[in-house]
C-alpha atoms as a PDB file:
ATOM      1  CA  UNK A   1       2.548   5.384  -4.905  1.00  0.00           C
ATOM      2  CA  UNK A   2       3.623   2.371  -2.483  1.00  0.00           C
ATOM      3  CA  UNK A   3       3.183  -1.258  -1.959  1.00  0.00           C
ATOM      4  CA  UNK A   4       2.330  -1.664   1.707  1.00  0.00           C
ATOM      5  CA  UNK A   5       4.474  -5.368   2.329  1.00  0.00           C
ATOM      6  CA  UNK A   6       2.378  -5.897   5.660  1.00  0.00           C
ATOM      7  CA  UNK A   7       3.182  -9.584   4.964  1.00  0.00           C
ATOM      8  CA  UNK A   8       5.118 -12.183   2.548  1.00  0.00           C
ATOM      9  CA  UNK A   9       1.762 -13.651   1.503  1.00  0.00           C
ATOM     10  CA  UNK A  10      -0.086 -11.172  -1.047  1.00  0.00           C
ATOM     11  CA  UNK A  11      -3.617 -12.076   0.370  1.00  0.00           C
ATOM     12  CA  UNK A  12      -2.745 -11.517   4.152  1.00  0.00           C
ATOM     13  CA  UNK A  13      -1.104  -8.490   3.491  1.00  0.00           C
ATOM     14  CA  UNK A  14      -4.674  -6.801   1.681  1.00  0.00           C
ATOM     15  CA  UNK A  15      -6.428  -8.144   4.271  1.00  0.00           C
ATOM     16  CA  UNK A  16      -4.252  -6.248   6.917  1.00  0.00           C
ATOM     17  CA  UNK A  17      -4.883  -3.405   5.072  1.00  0.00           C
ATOM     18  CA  UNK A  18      -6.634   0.115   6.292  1.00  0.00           C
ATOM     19  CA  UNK A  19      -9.946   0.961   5.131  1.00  0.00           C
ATOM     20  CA  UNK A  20      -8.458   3.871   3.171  1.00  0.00           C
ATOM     21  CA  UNK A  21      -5.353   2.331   1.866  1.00  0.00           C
ATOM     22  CA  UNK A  22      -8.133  -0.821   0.680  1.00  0.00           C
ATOM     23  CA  UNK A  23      -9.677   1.619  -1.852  1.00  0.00           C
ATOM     24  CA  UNK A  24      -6.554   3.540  -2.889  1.00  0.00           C
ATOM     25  CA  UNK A  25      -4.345   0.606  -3.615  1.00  0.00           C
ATOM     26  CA  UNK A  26      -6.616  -0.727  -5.661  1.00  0.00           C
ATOM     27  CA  UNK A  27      -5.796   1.644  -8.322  1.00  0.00           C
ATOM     28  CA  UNK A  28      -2.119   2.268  -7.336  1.00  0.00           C
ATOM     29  CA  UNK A  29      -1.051  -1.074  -7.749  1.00  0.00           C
ATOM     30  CA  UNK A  30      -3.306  -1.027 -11.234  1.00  0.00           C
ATOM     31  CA  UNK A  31      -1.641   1.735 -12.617  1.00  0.00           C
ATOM     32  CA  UNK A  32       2.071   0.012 -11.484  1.00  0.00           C
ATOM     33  CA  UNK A  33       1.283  -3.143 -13.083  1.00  0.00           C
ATOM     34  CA  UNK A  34      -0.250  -1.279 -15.983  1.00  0.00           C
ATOM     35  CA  UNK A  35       3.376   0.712 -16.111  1.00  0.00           C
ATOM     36  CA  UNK A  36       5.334  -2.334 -16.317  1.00  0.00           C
ATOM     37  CA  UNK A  37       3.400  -2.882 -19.449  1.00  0.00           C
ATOM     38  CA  UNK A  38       4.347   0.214 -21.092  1.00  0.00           C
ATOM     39  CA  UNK A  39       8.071  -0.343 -20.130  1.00  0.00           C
ATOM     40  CA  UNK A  40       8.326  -3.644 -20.982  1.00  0.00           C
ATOM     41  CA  UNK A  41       6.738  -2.920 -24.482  1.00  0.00           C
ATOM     42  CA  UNK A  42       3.587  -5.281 -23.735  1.00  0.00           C
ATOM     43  CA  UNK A  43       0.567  -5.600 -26.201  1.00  0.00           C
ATOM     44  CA  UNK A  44      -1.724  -4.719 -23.744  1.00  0.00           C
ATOM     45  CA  UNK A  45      -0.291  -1.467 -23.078  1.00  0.00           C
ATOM     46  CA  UNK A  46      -2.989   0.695 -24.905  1.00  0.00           C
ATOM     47  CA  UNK A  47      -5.600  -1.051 -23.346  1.00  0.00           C
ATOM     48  CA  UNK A  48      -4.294  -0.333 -19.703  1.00  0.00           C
ATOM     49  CA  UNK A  49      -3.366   2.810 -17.448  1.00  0.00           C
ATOM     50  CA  UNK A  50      -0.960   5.517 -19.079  1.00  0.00           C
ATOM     51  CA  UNK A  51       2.162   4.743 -18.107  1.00  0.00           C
ATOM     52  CA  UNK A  52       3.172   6.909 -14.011  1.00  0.00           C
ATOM     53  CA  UNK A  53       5.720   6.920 -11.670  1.00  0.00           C
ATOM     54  CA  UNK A  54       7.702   4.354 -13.858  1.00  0.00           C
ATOM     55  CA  UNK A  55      11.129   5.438 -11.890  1.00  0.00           C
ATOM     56  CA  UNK A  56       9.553   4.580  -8.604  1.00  0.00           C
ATOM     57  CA  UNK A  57      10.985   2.068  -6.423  1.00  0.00           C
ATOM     58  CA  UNK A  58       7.605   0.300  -6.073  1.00  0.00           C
ATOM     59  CA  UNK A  59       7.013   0.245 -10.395  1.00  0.00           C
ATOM     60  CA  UNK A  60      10.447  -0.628 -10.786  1.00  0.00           C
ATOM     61  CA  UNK A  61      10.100  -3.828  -8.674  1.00  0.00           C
ATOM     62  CA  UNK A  62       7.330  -4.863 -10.026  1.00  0.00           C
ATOM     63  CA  UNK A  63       8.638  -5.526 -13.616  1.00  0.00           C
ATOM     64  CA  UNK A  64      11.932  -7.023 -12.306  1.00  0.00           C
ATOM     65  CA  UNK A  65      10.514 -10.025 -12.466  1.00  0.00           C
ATOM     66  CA  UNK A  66       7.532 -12.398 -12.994  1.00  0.00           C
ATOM     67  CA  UNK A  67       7.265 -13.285  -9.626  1.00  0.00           C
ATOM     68  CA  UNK A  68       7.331  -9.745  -8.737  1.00  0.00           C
ATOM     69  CA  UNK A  69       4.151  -8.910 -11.232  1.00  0.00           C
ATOM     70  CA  UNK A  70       2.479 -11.868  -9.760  1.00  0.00           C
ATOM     71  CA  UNK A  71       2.562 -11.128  -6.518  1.00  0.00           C
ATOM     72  CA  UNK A  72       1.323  -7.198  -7.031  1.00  0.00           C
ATOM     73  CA  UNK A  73      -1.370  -9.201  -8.987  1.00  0.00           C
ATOM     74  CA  UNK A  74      -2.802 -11.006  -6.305  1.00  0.00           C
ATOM     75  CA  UNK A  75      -2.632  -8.476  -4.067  1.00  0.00           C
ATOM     76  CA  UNK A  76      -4.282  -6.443  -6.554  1.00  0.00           C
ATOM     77  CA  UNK A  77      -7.222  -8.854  -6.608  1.00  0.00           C
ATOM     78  CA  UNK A  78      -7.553  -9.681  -3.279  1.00  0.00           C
ATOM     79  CA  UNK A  79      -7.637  -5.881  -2.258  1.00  0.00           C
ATOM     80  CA  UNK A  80     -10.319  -5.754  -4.792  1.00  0.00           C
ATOM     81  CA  UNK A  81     -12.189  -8.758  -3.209  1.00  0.00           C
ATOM     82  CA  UNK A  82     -11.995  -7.333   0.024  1.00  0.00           C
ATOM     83  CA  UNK A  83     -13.558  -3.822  -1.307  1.00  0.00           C
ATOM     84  CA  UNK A  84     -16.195  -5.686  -3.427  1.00  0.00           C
ATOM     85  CA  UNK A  85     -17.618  -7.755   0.025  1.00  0.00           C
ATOM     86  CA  UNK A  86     -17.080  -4.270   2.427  1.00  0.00           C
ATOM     87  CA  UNK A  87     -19.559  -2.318  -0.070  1.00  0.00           C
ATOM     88  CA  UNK A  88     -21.454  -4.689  -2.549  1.00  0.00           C
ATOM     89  CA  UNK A  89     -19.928  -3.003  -5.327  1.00  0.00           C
ATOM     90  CA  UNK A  90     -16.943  -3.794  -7.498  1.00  0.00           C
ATOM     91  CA  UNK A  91     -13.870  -1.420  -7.430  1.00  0.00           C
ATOM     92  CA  UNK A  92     -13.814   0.437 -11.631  1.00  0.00           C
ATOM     93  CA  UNK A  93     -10.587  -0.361 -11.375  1.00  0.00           C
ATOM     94  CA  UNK A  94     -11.192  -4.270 -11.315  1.00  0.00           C
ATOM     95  CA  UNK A  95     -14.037  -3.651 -13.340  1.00  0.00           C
ATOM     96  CA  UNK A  96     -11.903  -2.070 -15.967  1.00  0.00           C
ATOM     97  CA  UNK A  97      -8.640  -3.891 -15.790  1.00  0.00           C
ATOM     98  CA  UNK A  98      -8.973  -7.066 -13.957  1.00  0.00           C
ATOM     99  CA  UNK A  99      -8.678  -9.679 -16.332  1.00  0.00           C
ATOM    100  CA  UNK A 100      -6.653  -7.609 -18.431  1.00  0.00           C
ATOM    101  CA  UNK A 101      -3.741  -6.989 -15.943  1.00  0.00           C
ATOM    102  CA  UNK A 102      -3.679 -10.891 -15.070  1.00  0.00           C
ATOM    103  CA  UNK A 103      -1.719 -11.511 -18.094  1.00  0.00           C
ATOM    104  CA  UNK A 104       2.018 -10.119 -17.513  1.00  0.00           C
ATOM    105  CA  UNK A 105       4.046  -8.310 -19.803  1.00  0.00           C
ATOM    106  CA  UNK A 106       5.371 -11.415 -22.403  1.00  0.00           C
ATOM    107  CA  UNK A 107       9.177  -9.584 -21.860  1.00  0.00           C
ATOM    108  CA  UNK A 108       9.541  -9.451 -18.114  1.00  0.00           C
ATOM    109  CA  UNK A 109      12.239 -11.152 -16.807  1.00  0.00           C
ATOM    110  CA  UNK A 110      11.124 -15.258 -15.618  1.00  0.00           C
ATOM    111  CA  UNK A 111      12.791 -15.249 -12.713  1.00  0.00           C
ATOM    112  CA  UNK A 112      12.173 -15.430  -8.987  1.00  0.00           C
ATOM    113  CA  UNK A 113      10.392 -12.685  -6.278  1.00  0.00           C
ATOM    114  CA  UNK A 114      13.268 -10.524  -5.829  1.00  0.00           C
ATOM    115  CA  UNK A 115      13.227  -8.572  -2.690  1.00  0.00           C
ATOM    116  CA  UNK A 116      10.567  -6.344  -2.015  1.00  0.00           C
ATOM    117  CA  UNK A 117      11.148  -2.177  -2.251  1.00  0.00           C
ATOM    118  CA  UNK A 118      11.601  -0.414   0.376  1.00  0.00           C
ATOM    119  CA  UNK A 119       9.335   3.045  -0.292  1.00  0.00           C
ATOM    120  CA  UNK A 120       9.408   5.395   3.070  1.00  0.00           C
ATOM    121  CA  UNK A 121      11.825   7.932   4.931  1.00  0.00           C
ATOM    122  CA  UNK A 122      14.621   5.891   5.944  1.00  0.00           C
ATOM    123  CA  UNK A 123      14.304   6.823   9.962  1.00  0.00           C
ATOM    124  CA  UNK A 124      11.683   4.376   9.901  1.00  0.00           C
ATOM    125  CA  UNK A 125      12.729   1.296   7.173  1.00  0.00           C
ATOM    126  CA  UNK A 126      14.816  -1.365   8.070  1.00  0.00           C
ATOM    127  CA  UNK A 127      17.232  -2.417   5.671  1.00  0.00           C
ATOM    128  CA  UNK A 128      16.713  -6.120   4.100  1.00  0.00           C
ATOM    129  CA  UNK A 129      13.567  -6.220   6.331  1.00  0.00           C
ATOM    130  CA  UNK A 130      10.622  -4.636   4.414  1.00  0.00           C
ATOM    131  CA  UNK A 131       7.567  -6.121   6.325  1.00  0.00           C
ATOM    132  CA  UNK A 132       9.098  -5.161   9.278  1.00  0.00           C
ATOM    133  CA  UNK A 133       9.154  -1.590   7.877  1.00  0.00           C
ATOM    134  CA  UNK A 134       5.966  -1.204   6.494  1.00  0.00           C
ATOM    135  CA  UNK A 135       4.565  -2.337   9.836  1.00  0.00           C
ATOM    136  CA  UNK A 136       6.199   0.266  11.192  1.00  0.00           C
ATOM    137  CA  UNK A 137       5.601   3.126   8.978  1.00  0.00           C
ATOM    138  CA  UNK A 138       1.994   2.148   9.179  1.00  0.00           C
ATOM    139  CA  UNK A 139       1.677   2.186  12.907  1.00  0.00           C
ATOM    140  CA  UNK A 140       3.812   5.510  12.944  1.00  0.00           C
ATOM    141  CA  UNK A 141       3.000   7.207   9.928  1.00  0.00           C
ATOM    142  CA  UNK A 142      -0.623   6.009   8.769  1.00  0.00           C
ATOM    143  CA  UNK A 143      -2.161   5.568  11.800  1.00  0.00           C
ATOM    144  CA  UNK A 144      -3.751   8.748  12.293  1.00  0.00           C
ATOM    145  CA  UNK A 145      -6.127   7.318   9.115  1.00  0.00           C
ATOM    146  CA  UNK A 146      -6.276   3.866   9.774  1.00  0.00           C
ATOM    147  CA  UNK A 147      -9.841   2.791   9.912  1.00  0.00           C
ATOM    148  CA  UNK A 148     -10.300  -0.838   9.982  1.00  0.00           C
ATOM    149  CA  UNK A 149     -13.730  -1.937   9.203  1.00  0.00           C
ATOM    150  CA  UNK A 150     -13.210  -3.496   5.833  1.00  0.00           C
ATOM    151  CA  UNK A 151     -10.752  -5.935   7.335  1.00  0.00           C
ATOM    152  CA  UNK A 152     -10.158  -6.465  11.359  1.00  0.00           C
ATOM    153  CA  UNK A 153      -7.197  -4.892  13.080  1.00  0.00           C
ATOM    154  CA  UNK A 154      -3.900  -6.627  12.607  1.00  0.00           C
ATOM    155  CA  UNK A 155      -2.528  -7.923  15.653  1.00  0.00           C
ATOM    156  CA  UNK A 156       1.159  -5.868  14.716  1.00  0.00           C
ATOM    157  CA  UNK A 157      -1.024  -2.252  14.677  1.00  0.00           C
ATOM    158  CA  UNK A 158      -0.404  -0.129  17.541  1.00  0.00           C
ATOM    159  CA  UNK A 159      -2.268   3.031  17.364  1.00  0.00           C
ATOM    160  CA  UNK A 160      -0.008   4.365  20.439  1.00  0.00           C
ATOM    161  CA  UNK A 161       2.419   6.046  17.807  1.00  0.00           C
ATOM    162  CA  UNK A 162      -0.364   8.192  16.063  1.00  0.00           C
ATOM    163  CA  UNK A 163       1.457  11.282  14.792  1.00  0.00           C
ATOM    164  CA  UNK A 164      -0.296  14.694  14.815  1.00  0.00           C
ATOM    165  CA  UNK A 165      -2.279  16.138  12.212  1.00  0.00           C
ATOM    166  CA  UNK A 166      -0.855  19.381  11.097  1.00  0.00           C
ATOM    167  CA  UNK A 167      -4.685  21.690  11.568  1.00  0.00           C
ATOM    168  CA  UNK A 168      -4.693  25.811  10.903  1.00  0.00           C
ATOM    169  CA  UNK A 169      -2.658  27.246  13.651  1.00  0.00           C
ATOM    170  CA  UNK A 170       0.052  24.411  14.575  1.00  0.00           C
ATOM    171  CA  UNK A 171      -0.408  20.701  14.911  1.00  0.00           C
ATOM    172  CA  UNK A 172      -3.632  19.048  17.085  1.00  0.00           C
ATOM    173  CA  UNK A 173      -2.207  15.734  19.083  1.00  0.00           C
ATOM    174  CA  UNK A 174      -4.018  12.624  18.563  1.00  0.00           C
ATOM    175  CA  UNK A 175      -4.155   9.382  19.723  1.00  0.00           C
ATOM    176  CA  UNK A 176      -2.292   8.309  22.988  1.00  0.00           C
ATOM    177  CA  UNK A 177       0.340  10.776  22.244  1.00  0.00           C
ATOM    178  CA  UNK A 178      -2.104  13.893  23.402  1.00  0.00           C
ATOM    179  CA  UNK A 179      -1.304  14.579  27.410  1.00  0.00           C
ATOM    180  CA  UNK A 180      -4.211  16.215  28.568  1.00  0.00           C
ATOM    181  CA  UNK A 181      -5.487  18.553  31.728  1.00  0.00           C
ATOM    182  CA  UNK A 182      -8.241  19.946  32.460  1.00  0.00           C
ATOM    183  CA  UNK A 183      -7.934  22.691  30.249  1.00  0.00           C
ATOM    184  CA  UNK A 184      -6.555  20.916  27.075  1.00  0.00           C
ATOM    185  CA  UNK A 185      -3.403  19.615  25.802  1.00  0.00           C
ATOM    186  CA  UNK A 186      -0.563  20.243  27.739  1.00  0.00           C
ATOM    187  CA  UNK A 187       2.504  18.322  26.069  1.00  0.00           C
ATOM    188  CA  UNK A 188       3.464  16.230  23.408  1.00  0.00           C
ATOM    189  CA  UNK A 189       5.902  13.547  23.913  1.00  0.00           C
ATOM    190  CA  UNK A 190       8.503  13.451  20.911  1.00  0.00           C
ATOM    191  CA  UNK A 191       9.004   9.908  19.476  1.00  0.00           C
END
C-alpha cells in the first residue's frame, strides 16, 4: 500500500510510473479511496472496496482532505489511462469503480492538498520533501523491477542503485552494483 509522489502533478507522476507499479496502483489507490469512503461514512461505501489498511499513512492522507481525494483520483485515472493504451484493455478496477470513486466522500474535510505521506524506511525519505523521496526509494528500492515500457524512463531514474535480489543460497547482485571477473561476481559495493 503506497502512493508513489514521483511528482506534484497527479498525471506526470502515473506517467513516470514502472510497468509493474502501473498495474498494481491501479487497484491500491482504488481500494484507498474506496477506504476513505467507509471511514468517512459515505453512501457509496457498499458499492466500493471493503474497507483495508485504513491506519496507513497513505489512506489516512487521502481522506484529510478534498484536495487530497482529488488528487489520488486523478492519479487513479490517469494510471488507468496509461494501462488501457499499453494493452487495449481496460484495468477491472476502472471498469468496476471508475465513475463511482469520482464522487468523494460528502463528509471529507473541504480544505486544501495537505502535504503528501511519506510511506518508506526512513534511511531513504526526506523529511518535508516527499517527491524527492519517492524518487529515491524508487531508484534504490524498486529498481530491480522497474520495467518501463508502458511509459518512457523518467529522466530522475538511475538504475545504478539496483539492490540485490535475495535468490536460494544468499543474494545474486544486479545491475551496476555486480563487480564481475572472469569467473563471476567478485564483490558487492555497500551503498
Amino acid at each position: 500500500m503506497n502512493i508513489f509522489v514521483l511528482d506534484q502533478c497527479p498525471i506526470k507522476s502515473a506517467r513516470m510510473h514502472c510497468d509493474k507499479h502501473v498495474i498494481k496502483m491501479i487497484l491500491e489507490t482504488a481500494q484507498m479511496l474506496s477506504t476513505a469512503h467507509h471511514v468517512l461514512n459515505s453512501p457509496l461505501a457498499d458499492e466500493l472496496y471493503a474497507k483495508t489498511h485504513e491506519n496507513h499513512p497513505c489512506s489516512v492522507w487521502v481522506r484529510k482532505s478534498v484536495r487530497n481525494y482529488e488528487w489520488a483520483f486523478v492519479l487513479f485515472a490517469e494510471l488507468s489511462k496509461i494501462y488501457r493504451e499499453a494493452t487495449g484493455k481496460t484495468h477491472k478496477t476502472w471498469n468496476t469503480l471508475g465513475l463511482l470513486l469520482a464522487i468523494p466522500p460528502k463528509n471529507i474535510p473541504s480544505k486544501p492538498r495537505t502535504p503528501f505521506a511519506i510511506a518508506m524506511p526512513s534511511n531513504l525519505s526526506r523529511r518535508n520533501h516527499p517527491i524527492e523521496s519517492y524518487r529515491n526509494y524508487y531508484c534504490k528500492e524498486k529498481a530491480r523491477i522497474a520495467k518501463f515500457t508502458y511509459n518512457p524512463k523518467p529522466s530522475w531514474f538511475n538504475d545504478e542503485y539496483v539492490l540485490p535480489i535475495k535468490r536460494r543460497g544468499g543474494y545474486k547482485p544486479t545491475g551496476r552494483l555486480a563487480l564481475l571477473n572472469s569467473k563471476g561476481v567478485k564483490s558487492v559495493p555497500t551503498i
